[in-house]
Protein backbone atom coordinates (compact mmCIF):
# COMPACT_ATOMS: atom_id res chain seq x y z
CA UNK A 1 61.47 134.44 111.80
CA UNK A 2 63.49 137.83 111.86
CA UNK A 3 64.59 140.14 114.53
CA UNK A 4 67.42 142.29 115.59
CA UNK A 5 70.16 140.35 116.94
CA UNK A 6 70.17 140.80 120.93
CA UNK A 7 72.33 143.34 122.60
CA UNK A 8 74.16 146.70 122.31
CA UNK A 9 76.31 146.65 119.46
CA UNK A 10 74.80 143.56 117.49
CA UNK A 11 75.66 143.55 114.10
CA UNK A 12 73.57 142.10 111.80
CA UNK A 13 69.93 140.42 111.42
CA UNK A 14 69.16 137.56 113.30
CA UNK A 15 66.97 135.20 110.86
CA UNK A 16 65.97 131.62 111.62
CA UNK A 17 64.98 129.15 108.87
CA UNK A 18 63.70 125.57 108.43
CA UNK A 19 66.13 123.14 107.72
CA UNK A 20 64.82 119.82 109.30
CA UNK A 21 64.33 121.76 112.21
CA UNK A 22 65.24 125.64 113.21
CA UNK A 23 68.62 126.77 111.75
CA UNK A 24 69.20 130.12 113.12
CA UNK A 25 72.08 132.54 111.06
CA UNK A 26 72.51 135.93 111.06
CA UNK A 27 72.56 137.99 107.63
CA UNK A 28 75.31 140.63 108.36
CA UNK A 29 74.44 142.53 105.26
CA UNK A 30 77.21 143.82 102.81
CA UNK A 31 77.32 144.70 99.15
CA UNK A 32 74.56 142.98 96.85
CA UNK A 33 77.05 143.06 94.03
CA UNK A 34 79.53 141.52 95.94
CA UNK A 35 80.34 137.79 96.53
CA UNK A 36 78.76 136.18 99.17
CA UNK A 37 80.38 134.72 101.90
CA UNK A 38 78.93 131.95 104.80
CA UNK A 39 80.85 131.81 108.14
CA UNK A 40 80.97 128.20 109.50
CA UNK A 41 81.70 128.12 113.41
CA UNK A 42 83.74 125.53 115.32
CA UNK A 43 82.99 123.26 118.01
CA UNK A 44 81.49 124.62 120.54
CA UNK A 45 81.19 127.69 118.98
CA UNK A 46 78.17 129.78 117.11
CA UNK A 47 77.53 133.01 115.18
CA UNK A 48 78.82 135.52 118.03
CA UNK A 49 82.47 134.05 116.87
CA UNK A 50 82.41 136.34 113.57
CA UNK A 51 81.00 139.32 115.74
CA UNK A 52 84.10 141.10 114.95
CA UNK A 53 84.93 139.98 111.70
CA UNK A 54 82.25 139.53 109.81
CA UNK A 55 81.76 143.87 109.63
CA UNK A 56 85.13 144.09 108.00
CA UNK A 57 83.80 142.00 105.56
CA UNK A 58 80.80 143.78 104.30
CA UNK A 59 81.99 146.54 102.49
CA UNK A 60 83.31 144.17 100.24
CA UNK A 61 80.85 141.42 100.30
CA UNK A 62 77.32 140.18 101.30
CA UNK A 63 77.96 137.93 104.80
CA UNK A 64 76.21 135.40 106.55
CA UNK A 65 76.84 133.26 109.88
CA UNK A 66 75.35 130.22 110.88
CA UNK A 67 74.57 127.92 113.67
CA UNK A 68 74.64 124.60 113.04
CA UNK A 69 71.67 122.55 114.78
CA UNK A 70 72.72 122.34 118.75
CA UNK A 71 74.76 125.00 118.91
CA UNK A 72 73.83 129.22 119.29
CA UNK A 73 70.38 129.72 118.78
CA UNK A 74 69.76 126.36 116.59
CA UNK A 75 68.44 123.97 119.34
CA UNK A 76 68.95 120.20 118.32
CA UNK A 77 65.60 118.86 118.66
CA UNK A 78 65.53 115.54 117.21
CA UNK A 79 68.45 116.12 114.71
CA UNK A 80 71.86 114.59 115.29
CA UNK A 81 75.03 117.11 115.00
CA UNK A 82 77.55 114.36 113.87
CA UNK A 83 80.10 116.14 111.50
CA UNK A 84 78.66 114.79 108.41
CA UNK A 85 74.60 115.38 108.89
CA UNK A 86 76.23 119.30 109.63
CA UNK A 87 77.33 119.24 106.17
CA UNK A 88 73.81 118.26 104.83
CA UNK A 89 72.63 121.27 106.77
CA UNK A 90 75.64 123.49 105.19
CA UNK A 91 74.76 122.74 101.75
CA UNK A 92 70.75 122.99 102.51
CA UNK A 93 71.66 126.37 103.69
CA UNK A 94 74.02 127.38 100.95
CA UNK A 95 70.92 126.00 98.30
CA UNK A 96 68.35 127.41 100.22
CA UNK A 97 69.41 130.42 101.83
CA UNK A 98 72.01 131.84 99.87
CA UNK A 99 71.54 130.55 96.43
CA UNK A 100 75.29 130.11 96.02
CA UNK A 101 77.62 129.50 95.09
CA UNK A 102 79.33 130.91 98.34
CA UNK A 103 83.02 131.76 99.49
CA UNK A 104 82.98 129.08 102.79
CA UNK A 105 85.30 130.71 105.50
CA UNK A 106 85.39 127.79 108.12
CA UNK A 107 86.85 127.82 111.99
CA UNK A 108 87.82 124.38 113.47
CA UNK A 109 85.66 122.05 112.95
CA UNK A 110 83.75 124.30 110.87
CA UNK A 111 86.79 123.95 108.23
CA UNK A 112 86.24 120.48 108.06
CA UNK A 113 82.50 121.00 107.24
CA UNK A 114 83.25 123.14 104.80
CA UNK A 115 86.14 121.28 102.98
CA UNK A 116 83.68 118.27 103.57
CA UNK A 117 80.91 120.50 101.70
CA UNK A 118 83.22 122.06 98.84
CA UNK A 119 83.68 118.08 97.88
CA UNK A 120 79.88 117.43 97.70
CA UNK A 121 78.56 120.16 95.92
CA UNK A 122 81.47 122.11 93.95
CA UNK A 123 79.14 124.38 91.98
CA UNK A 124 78.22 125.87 95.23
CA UNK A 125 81.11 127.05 96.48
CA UNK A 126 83.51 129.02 94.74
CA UNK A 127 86.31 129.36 97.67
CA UNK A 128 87.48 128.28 100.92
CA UNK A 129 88.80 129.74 103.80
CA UNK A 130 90.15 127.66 106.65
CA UNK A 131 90.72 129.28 109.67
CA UNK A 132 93.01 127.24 112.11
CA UNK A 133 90.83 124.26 110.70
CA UNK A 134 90.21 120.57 112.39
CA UNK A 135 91.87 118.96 109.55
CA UNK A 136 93.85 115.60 109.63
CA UNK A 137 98.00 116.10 110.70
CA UNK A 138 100.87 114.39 111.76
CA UNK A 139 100.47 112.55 115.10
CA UNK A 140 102.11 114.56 117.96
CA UNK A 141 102.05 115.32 121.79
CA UNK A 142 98.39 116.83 122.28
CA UNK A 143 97.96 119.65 124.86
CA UNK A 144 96.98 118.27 127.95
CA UNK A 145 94.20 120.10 128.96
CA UNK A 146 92.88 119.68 125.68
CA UNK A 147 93.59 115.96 125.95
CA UNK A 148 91.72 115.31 128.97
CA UNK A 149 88.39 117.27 128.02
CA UNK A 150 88.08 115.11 124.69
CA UNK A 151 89.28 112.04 126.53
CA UNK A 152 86.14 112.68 128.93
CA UNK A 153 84.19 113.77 125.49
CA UNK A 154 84.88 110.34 124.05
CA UNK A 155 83.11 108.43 127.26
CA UNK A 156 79.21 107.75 127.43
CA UNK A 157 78.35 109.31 130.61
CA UNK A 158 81.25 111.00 131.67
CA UNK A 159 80.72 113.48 129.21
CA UNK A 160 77.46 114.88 129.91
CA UNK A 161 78.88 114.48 133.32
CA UNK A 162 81.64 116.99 132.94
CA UNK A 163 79.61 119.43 131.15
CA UNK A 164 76.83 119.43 133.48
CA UNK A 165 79.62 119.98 136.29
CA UNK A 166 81.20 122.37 134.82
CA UNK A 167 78.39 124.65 134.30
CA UNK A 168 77.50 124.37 137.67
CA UNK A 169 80.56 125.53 138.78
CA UNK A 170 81.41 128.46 136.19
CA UNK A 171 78.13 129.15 135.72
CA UNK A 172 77.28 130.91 132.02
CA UNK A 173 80.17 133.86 132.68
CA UNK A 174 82.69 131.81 134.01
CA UNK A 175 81.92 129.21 131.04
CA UNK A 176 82.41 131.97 127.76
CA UNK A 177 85.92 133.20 130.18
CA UNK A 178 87.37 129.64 130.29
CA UNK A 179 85.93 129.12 126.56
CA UNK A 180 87.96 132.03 125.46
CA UNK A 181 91.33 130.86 127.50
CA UNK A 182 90.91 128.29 126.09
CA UNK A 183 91.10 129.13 122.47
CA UNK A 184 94.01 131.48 123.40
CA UNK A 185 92.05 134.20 123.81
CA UNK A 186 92.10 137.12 126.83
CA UNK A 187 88.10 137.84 127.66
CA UNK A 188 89.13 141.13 129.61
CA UNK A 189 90.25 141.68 125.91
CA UNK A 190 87.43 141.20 124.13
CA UNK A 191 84.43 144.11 124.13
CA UNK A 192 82.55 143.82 126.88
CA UNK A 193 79.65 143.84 124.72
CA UNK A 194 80.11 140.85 123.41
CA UNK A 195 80.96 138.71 126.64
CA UNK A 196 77.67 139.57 127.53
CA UNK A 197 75.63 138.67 124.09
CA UNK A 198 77.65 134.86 124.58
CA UNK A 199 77.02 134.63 128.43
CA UNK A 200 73.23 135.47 127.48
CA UNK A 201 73.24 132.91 124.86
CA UNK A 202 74.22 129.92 126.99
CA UNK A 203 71.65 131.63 129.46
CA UNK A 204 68.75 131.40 127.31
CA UNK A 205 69.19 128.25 126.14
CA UNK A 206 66.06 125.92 126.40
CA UNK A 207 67.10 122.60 125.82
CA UNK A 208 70.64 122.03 127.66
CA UNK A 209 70.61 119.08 127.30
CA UNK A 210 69.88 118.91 124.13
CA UNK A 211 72.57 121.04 123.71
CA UNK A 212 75.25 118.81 125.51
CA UNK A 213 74.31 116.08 123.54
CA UNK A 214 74.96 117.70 120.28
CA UNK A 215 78.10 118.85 121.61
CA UNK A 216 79.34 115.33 122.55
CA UNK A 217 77.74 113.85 118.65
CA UNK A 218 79.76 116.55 117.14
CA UNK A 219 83.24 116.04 119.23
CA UNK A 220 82.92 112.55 118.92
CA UNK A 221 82.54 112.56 115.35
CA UNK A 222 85.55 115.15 114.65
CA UNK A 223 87.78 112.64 117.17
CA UNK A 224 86.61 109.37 114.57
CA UNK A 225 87.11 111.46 111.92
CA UNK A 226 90.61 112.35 112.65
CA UNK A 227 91.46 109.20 114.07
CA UNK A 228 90.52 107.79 110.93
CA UNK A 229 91.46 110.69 108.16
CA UNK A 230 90.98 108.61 104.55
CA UNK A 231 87.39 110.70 103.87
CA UNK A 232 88.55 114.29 104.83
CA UNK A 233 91.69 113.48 102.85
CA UNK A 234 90.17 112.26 99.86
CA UNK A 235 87.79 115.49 100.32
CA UNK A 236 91.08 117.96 100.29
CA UNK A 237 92.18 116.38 97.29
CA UNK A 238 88.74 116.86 95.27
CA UNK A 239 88.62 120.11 96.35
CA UNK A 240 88.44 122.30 92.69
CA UNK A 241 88.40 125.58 94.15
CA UNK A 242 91.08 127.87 95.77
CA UNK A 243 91.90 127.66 99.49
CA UNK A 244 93.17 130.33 101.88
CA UNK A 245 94.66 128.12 105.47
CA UNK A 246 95.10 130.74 107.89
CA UNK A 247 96.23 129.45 111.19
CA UNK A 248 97.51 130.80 114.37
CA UNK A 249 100.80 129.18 115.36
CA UNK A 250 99.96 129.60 119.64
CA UNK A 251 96.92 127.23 118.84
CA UNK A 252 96.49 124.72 121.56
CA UNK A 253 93.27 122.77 119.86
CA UNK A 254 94.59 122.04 116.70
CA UNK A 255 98.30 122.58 117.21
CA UNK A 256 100.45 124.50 114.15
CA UNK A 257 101.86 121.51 112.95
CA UNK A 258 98.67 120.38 111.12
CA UNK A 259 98.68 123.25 109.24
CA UNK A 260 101.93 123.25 107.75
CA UNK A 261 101.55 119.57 107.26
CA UNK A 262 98.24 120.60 105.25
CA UNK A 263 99.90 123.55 103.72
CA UNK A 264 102.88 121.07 102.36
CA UNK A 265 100.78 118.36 100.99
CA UNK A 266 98.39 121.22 99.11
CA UNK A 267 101.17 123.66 97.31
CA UNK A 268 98.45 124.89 95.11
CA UNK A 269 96.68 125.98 98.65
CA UNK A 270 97.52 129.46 100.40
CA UNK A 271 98.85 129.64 103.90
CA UNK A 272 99.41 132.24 106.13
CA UNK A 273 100.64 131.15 109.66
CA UNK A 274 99.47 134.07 112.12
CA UNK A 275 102.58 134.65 114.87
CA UNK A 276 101.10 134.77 118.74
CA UNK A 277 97.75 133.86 117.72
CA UNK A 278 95.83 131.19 119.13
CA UNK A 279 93.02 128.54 117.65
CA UNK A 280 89.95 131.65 117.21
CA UNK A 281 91.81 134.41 115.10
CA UNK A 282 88.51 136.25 114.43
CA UNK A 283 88.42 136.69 117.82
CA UNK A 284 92.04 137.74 118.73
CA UNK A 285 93.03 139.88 115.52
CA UNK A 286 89.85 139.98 113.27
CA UNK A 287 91.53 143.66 111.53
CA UNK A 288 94.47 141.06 110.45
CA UNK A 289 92.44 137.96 109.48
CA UNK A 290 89.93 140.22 107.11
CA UNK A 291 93.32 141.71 105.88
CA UNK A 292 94.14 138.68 104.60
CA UNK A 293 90.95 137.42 103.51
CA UNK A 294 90.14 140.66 101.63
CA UNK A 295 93.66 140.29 99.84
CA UNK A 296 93.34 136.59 98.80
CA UNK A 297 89.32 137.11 97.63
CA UNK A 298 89.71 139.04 94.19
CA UNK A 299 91.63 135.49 93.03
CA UNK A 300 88.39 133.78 93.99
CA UNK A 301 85.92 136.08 92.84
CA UNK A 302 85.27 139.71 91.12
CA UNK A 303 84.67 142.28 94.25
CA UNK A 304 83.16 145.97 93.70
């Protein structure tokens, strides 16, 4: 399938392809000759996160965004949307879609799918960018907030409960605005436009449910994961190809300390710690986060 995506403003193609199931992406466009590049939401998040970044991008490279299956436009079906079947989807996409080999820019959880990706299939991806990435850190004082949604995350029952609740209570608007908070993020200060494009998209969702369910799979997964960090480290350290780790150092989700843990352990690796900035930079300050992509990308690969 192919269509416009929705909405004043849209950038980009909406596409959706068969990948066990629908996998809907968006093919921003860009330069042919240029590398090609495959933006990997977070948790909770979908292809409307790279709204504002992903344009900055083209004239410099050929850009697609993805939801992974129960999130955006990608409704779960039967599939599960545990952290590791995701990266089976990733690499389908990269193989199928694509071609590859790909520059991986990841957000939160998405950073661990693509790290987790870059280890499986090296010859497909030729760099990584990991922006304020769910990656394993030292042990610390969590935000609370934070604490207490993935406590109720972590608990059969309660966790559809608290979705379902708080849905009824924000309803769709109120959901994107507290999403936004949430990731450090004003909504009065992002375009209009796009508020509405995400409160239509939890609107038109068919299979809530569904969709709560894969939410839960994936959080769950990420928390086990973390909690238990020997595979994503032994995936950092097989990683062959060079890494940008951007993070914001106002991030409440994944706090800055993981970062510059990550940064020390991985030398080789670039980091650039973003002051003010909270856990969605290509939300907050896409101009500076394509800034710095753009200047790390000609070490990766050639660009027009």
């Amino acid at each position: 399938m192919d269509a416009q995506t929705g909405g004043a403003g849209s950038p980009g193609r909406s596409r959706t392809v068969d990948i066990d199931g629908p996998v809907h992406h968006v093919d921003f466009g860009g330069r042919a000759d240029g590398p090609i590049v495959v933006l990997v939401h977070g948790l909770g998040g979908s292809h409307l996160n790279w709204d504002l970044f992903a344009p900055l991008l083209t004239p410099h490279a050929r850009v697609h965004a993805l939801d992974l299956p129960g999130f955006g436009r990608s409704e779960p079906e039967q599939r599960t949307a545990n952290v590791r079947d995701n990266v089976v989807v990733l690499d389908r996409f990269v193989r199928e879609v694509t071609g590859g080999p790909v520059v991986l820019v990841g957000n939160s959880m998405g950073g661990m799918v693509s790290v987790l990706e870059a280890e499986r299939s090296p010859a497909k991806v030729s760099g990584l960018v990991l922006v304020d990435a769910a990656l394993p850190g030292p042990r610390g004082r969590p935000d609370p907030r934070v604490a207490a949604a993935f406590g109720l995350y972590a608990l059969p029952g309660a966790g559809q409960r608290y979705l379902a609740g708080r849905r009824r209570r924000l309803g769709a608007r109120g959901t994107v605005r507290e999403m936004l908070e949430l990731c450090g993020v004003d909504p009065d200060g992002v375009p209009p436009a796009l508020v509405d494009r995400s409160v239509a998209l939890v609107d038109e969702r068919r299979d809530v449910a569904g969709m709560d369910r894969a939410f839960l799979t994936a959080a769950r997964s990420l928390l086990l994961l973390l909690a238990d960090p020997r595979l994503v480290r032994r995936a950092m350290a097989g990683v062959r190809v060079p890494v940008l780790l951007v993070h914001g150092d106002r991030d409440r989700l994944v706090p800055v300390s993981v970062a510059r843990d990550v940064a020390r352990r991985h030398p080789d690796w670039g980091y650039v710690e973003l002051p003010g900035v909270g856990h969605v930079p290509q939300l907050q300050c896409p101009e500076l986060l394509a800034e710095h992509v753009l200047a790390w990308l000609p070490s990766v690969v050639p660009t027009p």
